[in-house]
C-alpha atoms as a PDB file:
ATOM      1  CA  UNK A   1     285.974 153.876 -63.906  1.00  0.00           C
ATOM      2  CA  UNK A   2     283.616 152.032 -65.720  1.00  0.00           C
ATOM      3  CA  UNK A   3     282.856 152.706 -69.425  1.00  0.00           C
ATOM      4  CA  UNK A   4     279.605 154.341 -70.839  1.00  0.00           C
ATOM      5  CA  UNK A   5     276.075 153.000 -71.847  1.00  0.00           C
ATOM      6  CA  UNK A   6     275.624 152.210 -75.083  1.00  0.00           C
ATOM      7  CA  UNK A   7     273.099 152.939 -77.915  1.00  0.00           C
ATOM      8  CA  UNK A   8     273.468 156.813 -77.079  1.00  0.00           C
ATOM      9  CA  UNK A   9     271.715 159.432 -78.873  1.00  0.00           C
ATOM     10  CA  UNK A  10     273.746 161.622 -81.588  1.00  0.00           C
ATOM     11  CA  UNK A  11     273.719 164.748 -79.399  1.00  0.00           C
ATOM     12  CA  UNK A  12     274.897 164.829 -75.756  1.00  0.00           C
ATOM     13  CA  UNK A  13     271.935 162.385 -75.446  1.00  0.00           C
ATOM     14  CA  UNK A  14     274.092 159.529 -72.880  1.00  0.00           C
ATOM     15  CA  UNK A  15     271.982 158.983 -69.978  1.00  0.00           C
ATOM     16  CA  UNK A  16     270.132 162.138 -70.767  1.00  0.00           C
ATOM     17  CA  UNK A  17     266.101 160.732 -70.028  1.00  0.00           C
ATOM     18  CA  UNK A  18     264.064 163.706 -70.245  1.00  0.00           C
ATOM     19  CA  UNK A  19     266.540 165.528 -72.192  1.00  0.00           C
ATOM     20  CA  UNK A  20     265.874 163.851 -75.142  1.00  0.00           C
ATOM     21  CA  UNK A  21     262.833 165.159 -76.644  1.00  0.00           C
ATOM     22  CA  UNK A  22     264.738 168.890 -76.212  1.00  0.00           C
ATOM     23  CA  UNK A  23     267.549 167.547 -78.036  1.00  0.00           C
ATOM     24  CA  UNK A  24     265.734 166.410 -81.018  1.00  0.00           C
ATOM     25  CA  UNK A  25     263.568 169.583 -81.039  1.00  0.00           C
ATOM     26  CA  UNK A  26     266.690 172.149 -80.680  1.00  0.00           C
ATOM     27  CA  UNK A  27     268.052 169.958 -83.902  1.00  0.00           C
ATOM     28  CA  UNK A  28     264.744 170.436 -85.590  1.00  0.00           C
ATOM     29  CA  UNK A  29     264.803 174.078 -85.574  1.00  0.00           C
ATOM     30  CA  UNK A  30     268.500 173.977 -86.285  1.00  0.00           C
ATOM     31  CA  UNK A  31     267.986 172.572 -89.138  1.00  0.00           C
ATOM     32  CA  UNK A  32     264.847 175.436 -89.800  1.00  0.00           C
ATOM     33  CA  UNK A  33     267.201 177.941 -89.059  1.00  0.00           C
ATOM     34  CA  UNK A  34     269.369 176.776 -91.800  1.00  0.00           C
ATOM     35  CA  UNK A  35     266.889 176.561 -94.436  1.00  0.00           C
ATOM     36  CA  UNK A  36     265.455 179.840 -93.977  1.00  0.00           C
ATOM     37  CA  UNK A  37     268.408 181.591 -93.827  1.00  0.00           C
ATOM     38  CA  UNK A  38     268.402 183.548 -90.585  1.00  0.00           C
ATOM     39  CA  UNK A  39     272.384 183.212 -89.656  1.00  0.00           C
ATOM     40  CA  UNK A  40     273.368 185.377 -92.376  1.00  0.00           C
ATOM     41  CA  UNK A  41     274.231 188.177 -90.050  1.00  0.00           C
ATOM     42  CA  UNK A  42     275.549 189.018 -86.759  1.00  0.00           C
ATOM     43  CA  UNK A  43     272.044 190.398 -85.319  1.00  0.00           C
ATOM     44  CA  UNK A  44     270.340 187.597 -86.240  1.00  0.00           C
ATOM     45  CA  UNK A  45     273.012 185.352 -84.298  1.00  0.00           C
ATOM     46  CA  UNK A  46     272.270 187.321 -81.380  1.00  0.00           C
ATOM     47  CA  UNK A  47     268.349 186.608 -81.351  1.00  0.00           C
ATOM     48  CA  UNK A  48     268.665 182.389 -82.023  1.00  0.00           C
ATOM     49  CA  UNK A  49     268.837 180.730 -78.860  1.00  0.00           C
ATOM     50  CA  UNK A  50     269.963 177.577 -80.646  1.00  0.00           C
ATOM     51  CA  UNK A  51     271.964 178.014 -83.480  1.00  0.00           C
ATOM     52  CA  UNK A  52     274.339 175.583 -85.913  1.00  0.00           C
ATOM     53  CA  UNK A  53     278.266 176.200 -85.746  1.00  0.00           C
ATOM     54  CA  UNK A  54     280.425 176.510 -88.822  1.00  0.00           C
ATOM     55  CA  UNK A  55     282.202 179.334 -90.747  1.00  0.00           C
ATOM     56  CA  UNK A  56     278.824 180.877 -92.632  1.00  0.00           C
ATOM     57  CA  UNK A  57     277.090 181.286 -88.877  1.00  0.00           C
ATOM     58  CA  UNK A  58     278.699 184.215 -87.808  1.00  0.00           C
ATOM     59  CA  UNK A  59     279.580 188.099 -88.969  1.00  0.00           C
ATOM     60  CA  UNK A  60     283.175 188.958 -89.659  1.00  0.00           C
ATOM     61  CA  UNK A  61     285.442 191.835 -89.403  1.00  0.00           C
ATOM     62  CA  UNK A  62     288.433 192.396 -90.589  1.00  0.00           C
ATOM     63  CA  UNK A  63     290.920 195.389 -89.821  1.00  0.00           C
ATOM     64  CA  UNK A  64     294.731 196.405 -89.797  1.00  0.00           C
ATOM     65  CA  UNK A  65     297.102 195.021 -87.167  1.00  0.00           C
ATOM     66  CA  UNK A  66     297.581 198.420 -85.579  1.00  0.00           C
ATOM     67  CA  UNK A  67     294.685 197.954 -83.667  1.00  0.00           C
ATOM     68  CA  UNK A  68     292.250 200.185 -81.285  1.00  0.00           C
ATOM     69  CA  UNK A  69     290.793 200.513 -77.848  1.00  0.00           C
ATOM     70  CA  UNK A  70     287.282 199.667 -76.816  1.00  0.00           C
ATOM     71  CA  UNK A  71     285.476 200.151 -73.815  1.00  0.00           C
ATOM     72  CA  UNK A  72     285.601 196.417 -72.495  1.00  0.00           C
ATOM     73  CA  UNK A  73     289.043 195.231 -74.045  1.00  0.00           C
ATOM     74  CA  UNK A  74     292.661 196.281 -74.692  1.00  0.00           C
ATOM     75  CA  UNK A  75     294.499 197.565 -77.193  1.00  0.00           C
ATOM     76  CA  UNK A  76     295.138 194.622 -79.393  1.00  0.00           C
ATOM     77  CA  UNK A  77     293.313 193.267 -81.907  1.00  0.00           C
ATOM     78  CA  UNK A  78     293.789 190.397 -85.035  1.00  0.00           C
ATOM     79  CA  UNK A  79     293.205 191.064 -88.576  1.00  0.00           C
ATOM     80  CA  UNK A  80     290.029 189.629 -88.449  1.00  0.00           C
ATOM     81  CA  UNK A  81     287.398 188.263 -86.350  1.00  0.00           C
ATOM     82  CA  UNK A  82     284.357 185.869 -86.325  1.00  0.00           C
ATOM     83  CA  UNK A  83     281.356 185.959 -84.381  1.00  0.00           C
ATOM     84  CA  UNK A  84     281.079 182.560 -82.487  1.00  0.00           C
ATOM     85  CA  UNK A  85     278.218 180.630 -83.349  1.00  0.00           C
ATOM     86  CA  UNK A  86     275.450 180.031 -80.570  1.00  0.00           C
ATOM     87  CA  UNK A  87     275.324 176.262 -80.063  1.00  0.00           C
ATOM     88  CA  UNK A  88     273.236 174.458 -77.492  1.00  0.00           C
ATOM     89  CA  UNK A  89     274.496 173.385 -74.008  1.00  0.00           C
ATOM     90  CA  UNK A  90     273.460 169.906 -74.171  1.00  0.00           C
ATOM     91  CA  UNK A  91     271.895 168.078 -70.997  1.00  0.00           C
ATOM     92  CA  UNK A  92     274.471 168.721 -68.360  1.00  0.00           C
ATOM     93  CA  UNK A  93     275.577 171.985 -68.380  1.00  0.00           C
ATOM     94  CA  UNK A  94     275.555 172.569 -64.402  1.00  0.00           C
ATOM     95  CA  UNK A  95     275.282 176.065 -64.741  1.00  0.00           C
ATOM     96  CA  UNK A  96     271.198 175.784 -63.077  1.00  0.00           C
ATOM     97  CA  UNK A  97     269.078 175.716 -65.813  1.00  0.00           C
ATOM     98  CA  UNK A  98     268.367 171.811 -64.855  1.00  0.00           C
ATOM     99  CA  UNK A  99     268.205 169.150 -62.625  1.00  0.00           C
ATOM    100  CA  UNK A 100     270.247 166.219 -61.539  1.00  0.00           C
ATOM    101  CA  UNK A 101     269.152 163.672 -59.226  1.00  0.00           C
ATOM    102  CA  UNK A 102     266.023 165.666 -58.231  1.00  0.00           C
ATOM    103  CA  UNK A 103     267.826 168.957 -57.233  1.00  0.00           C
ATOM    104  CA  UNK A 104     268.990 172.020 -59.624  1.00  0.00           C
ATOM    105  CA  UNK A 105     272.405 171.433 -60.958  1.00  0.00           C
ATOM    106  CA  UNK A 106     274.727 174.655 -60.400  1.00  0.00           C
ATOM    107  CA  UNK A 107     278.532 174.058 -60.264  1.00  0.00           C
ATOM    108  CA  UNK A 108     278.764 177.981 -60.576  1.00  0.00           C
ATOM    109  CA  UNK A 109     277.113 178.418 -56.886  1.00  0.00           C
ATOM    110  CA  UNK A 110     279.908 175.989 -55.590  1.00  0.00           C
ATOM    111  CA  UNK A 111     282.962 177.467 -53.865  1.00  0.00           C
ATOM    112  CA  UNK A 112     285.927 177.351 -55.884  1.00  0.00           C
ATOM    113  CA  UNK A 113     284.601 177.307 -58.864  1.00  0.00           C
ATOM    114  CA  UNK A 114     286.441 179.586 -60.182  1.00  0.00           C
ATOM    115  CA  UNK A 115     289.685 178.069 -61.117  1.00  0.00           C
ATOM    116  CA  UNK A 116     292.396 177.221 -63.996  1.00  0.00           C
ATOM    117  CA  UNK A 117     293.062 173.463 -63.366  1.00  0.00           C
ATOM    118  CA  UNK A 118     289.712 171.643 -63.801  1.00  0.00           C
ATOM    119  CA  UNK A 119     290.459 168.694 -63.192  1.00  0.00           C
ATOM    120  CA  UNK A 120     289.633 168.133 -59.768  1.00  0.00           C
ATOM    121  CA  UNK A 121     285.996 168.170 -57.974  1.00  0.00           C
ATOM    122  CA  UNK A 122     285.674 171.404 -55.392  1.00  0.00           C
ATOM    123  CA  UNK A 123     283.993 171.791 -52.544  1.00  0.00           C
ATOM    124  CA  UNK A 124     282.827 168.609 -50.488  1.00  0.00           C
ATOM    125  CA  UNK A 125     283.896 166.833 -53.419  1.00  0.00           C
ATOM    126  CA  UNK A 126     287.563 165.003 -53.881  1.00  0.00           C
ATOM    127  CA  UNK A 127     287.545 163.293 -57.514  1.00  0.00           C
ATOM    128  CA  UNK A 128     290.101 163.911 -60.174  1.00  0.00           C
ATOM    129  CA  UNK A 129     289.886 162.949 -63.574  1.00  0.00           C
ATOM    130  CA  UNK A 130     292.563 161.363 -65.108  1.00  0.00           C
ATOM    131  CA  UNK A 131     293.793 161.668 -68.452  1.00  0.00           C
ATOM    132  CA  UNK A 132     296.179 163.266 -71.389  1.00  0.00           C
ATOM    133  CA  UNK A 133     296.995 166.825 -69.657  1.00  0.00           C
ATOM    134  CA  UNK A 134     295.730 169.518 -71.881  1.00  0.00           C
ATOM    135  CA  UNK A 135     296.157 173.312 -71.626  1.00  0.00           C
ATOM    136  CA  UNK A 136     293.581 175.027 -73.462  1.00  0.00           C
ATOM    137  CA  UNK A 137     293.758 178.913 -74.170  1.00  0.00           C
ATOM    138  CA  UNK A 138     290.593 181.115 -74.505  1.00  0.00           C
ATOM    139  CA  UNK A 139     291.025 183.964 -76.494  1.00  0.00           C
ATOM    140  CA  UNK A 140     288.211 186.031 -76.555  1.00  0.00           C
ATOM    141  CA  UNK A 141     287.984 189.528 -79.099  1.00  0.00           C
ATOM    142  CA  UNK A 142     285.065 192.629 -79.432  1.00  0.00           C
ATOM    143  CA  UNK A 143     283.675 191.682 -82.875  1.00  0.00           C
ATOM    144  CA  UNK A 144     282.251 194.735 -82.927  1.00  0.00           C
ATOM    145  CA  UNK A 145     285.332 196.867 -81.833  1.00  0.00           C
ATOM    146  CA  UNK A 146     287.958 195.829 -84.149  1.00  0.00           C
ATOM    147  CA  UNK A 147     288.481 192.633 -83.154  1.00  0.00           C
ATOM    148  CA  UNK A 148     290.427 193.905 -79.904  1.00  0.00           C
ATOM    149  CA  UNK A 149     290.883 191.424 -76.906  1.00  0.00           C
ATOM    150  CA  UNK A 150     288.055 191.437 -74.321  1.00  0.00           C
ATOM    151  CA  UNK A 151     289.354 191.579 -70.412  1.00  0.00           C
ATOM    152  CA  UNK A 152     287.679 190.981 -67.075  1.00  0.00           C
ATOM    153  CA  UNK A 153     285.069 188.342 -68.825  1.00  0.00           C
ATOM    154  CA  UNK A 154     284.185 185.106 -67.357  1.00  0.00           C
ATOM    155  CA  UNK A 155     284.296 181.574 -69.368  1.00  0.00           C
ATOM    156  CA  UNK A 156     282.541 179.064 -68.020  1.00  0.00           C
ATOM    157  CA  UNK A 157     284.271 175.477 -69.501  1.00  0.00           C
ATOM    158  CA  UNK A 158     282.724 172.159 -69.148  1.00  0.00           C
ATOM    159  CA  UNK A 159     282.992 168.325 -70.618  1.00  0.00           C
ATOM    160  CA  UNK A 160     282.775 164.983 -70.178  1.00  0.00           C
ATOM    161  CA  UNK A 161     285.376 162.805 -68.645  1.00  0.00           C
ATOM    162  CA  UNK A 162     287.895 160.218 -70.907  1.00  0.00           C
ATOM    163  CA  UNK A 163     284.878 157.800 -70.401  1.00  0.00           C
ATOM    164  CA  UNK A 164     282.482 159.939 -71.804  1.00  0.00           C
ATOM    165  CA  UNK A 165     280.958 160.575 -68.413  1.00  0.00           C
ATOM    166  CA  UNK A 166     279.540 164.428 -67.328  1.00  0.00           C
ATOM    167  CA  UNK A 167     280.079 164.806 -63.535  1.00  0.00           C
ATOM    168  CA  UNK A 168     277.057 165.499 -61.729  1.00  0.00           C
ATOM    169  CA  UNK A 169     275.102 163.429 -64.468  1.00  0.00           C
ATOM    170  CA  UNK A 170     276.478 160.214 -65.243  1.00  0.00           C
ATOM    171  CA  UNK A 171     276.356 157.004 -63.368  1.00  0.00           C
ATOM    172  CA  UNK A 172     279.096 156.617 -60.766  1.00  0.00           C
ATOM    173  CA  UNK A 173     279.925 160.257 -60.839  1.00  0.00           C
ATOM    174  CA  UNK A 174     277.046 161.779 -59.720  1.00  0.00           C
ATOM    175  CA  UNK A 175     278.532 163.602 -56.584  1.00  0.00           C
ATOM    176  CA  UNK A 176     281.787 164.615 -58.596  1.00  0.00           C
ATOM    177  CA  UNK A 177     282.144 168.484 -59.793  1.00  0.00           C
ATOM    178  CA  UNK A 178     285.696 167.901 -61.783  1.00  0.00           C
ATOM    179  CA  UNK A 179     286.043 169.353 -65.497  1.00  0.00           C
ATOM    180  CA  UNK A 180     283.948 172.065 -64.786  1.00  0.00           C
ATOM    181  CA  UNK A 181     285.397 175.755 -64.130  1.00  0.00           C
ATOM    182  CA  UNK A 182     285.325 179.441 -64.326  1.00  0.00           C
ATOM    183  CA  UNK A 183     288.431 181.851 -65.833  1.00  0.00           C
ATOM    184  CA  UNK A 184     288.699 184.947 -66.096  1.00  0.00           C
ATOM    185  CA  UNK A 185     290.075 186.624 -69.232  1.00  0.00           C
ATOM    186  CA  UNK A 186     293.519 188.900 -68.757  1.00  0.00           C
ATOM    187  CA  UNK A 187     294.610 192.073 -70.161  1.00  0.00           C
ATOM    188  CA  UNK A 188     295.579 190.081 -73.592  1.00  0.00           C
ATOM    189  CA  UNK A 189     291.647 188.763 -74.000  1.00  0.00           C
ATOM    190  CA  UNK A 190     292.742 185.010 -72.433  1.00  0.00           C
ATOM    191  CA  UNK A 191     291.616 182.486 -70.412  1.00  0.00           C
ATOM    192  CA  UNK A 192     293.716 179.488 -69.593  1.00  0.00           C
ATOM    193  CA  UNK A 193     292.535 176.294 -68.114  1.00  0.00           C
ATOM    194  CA  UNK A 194     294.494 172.742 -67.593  1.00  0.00           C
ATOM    195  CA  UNK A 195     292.346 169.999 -68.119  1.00  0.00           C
ATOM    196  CA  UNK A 196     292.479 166.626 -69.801  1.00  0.00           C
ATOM    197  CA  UNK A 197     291.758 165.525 -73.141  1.00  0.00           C
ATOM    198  CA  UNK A 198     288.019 164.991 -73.384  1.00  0.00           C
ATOM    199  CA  UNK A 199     286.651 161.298 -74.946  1.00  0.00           C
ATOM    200  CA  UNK A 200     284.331 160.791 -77.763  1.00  0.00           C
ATOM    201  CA  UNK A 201     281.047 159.063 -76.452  1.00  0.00           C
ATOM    202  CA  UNK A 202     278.588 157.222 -79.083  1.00  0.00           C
ATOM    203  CA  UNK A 203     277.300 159.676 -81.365  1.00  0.00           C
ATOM    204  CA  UNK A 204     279.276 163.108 -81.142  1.00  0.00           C
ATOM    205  CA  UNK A 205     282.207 164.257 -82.275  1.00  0.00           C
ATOM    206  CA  UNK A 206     284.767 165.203 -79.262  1.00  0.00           C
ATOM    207  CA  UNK A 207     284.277 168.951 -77.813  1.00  0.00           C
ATOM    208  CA  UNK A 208     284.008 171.061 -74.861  1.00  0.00           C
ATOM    209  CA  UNK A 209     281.246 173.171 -73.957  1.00  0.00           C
ATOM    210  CA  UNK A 210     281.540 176.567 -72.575  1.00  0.00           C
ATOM    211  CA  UNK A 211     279.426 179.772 -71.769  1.00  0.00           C
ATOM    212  CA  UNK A 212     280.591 183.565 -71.272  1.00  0.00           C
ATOM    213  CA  UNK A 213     279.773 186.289 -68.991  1.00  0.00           C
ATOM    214  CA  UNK A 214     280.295 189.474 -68.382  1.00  0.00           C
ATOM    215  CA  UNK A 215     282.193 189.032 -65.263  1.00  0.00           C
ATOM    216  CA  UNK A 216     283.093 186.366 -62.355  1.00  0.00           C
ATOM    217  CA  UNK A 217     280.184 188.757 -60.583  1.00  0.00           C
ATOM    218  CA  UNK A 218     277.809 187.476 -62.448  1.00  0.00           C
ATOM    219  CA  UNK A 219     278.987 184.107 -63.872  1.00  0.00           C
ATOM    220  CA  UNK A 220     276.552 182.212 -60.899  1.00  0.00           C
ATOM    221  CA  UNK A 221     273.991 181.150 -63.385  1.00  0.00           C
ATOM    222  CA  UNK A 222     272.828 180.769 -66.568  1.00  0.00           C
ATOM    223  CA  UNK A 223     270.462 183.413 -66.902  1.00  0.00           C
ATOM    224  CA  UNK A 224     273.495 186.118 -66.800  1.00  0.00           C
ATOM    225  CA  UNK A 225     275.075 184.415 -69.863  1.00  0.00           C
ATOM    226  CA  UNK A 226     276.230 185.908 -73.028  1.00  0.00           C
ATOM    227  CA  UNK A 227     276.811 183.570 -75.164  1.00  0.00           C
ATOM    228  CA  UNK A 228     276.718 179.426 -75.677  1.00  0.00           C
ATOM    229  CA  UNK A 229     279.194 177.627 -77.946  1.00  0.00           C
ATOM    230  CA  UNK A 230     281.071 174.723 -78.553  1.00  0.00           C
ATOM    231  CA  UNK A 231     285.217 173.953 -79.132  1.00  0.00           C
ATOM    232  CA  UNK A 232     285.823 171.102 -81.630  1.00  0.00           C
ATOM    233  CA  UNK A 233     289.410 168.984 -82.031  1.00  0.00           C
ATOM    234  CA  UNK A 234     291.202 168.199 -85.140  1.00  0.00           C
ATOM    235  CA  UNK A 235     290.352 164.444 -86.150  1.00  0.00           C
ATOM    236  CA  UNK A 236     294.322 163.252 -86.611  1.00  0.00           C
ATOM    237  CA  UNK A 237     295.062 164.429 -82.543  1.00  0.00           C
ATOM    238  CA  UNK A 238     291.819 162.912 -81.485  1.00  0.00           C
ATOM    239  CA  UNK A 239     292.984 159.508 -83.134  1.00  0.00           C
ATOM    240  CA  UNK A 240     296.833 159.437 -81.907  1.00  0.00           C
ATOM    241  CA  UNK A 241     295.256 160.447 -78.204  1.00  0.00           C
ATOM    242  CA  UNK A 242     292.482 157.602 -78.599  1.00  0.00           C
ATOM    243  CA  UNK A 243     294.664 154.693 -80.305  1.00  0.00           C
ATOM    244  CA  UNK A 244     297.546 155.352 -77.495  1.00  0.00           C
ATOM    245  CA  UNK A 245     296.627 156.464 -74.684  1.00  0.00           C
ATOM    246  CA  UNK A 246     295.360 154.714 -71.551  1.00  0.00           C
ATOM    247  CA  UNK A 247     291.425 154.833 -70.287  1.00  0.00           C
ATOM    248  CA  UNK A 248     290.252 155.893 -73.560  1.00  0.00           C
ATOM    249  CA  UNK A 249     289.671 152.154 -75.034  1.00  0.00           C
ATOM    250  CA  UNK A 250     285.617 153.063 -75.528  1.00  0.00           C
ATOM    251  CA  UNK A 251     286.472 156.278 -77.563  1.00  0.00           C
ATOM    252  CA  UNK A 252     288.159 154.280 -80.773  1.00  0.00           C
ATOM    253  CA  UNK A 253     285.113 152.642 -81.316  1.00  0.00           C
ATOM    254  CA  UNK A 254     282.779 156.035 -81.117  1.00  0.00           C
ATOM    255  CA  UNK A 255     285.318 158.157 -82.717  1.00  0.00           C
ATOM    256  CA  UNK A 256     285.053 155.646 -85.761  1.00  0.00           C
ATOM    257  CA  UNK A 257     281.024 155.965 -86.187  1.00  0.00           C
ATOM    258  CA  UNK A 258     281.347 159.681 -86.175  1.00  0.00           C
ATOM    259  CA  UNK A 259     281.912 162.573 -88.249  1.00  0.00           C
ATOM    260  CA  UNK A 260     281.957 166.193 -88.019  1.00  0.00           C
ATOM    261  CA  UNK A 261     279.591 165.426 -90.891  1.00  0.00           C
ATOM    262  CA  UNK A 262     277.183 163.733 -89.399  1.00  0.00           C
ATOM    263  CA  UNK A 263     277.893 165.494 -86.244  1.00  0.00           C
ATOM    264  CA  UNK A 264     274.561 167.038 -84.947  1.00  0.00           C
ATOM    265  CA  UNK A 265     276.340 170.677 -83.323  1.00  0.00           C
ATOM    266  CA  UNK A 266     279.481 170.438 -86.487  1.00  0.00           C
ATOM    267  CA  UNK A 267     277.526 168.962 -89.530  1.00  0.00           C
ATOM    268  CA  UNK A 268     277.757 172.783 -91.011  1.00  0.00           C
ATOM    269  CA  UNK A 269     280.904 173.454 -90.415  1.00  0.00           C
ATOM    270  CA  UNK A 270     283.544 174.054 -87.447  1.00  0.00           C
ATOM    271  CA  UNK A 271     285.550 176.891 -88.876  1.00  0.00           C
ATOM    272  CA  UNK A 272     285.142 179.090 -86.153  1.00  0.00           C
ATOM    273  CA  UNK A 273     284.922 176.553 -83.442  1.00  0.00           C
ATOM    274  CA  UNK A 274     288.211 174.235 -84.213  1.00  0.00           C
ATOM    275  CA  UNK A 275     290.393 174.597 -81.547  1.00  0.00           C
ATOM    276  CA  UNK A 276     294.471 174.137 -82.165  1.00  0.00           C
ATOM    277  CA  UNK A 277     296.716 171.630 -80.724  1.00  0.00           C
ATOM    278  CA  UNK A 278     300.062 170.268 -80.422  1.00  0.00           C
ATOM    279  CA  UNK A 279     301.823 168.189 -78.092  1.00  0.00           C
ATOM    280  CA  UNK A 280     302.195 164.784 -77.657  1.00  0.00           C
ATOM    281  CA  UNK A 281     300.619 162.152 -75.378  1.00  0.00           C
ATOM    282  CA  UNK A 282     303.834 161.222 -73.103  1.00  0.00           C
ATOM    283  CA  UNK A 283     303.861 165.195 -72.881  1.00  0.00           C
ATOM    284  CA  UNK A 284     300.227 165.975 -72.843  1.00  0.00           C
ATOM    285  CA  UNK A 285     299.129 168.835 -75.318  1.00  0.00           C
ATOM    286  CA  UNK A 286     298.284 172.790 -75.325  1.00  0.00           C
ATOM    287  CA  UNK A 287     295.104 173.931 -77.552  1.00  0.00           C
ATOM    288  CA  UNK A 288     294.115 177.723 -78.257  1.00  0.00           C
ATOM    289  CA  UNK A 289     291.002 178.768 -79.568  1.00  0.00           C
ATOM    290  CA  UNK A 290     290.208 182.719 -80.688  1.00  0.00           C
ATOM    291  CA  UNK A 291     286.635 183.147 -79.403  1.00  0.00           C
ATOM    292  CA  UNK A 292     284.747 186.239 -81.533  1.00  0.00           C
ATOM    293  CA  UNK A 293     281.456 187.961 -79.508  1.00  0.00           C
ATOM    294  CA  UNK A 294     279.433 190.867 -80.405  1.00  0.00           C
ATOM    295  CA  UNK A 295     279.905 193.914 -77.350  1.00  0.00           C
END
């Protein structure tokens, strides 16, 4: 697998061509956003199609353990809750709101799509990305209902390869589908999927991207989507997984230029959107992630 291009642009901007302008204009107002204060509450989350990440981007509730039925989720619910912050889906989300190689990218139209282990293409496609294993857990909880778990929604995950590389985007993968899928959440507000360990290309931080919907009914493109967000990795796993293990030579150089600081998507924060690990690299790892929406 060869590595990726360099001189890449700080956000999801590898191989991106027409992409980029978009980029720098969803950073702009980003940055807008910010200044003028509009993420200070849940409502005005909802309304920003494009909005930072971080702990102060979202509304939070916070409850007793004994917890509280809702119409769309169970019975359980956490002491508290965060709304997710809306992030952008980059260049190659594959859910048909662009184009790749001259025809609309959908990986949610393709049969068998909806799946736990991502790491293989479906359909007329046979690739399989290699890598650390990693499980990563969904959780997903009714900000508005007392933080109770939300069942029978759809999570869309997505990201790049231990190269860097998007499938369906990048050079040499163009015709692969792997390391994209859709879950379903269970009873307990969770969706598991068993992936790999994504790399760091030149100018972002490592992360997944993923989108929710209402339902596997209606997870077939993007227009049906709830929300956009991002998951972000603690900076000691991403260095142990990087610095010793095999195929991800180009990420210790990229990882080293970047920051969640200087991270366009996790400059303001990633308090919400930090995912947690543990494992090992012989033994691959398991993440979790407690995903907060407004219903």
């Amino acid at each position: 697998m060869s590595q990726r291009p360099q001189n890449q642009n700080q956000h999801d901007a590898h191989d991106q061509g027409p992409f980029a302008d978009l980029e720098k204009l969803q950073a702009a107002v980003l940055q807008r956003r910010r200044a003028l204060g509009l993420l200070s509450s849940a409502g005005a989350l909802a309304l920003l199609g494009c909005g930072g990440g971080g702990s102060g981007s979202g509304s939070s509730s916070s409850i007793s353990t004994s917890g509280g039925s809702t119409g769309t989720g169970s019975t359980t619910s956490t002491s508290s809750c965060t709304l997710i912050p809306e992030e952008t889906a980059g260049p190659y989300p594959g859910d048909g709101s662009n184009t790749a190689n001259g025809a609309i990218a959908n990986a949610l139209a393709l049969t068998g799509i909806v799946r736990s282990d991502i790491r293989s293409s479906v359909a007329s496609a046979s690739g399989v990305a290699a890598g650390v294993p990693l499980t990563m857990a969904i959780r997903m909880v009714n900000t508005n209902g007392s933080c109770a778990d939300l069942s029978g929604y759809a999570i869309y995950l997505w990201h790049c390869d231990r190269e860097g590389r998007y499938s369906m985007y990048s050079s040499g993968i163009t015709s692969e589908n792997y390391l994209r899928g859709v879950q379903m959440t269970g009873s307990d507000g969770i969706a598991t999927f068993t992936t790999i360990f994504p790399g760091c290309y030149d100018g972002r931080m490592p992360h997944m991207h993923f989108e929710i919907y209402r339902s596997t009914t209606t997870a077939g493109s993007y227009t049906n989507k709830l929300r956009t967000s991002q998951i972000a990795f603690p900076t000691d796993i991403c260095n142990t997984v990087y610095t010793n293990a095999s195929g991800y030579s180009a990420s210790v150089s990229n990882f080293a230029r970047i920051s969640f600081a200087t991270d366009n998507v996790f400059s303001d924060g990633v308090a919400t959107q930090l995912a947690t690990l543990s494992g090992s690299v012989a033994q691959g790892y398991s993440g979790s992630l407690t995903v907060g929406i407004a219903v």
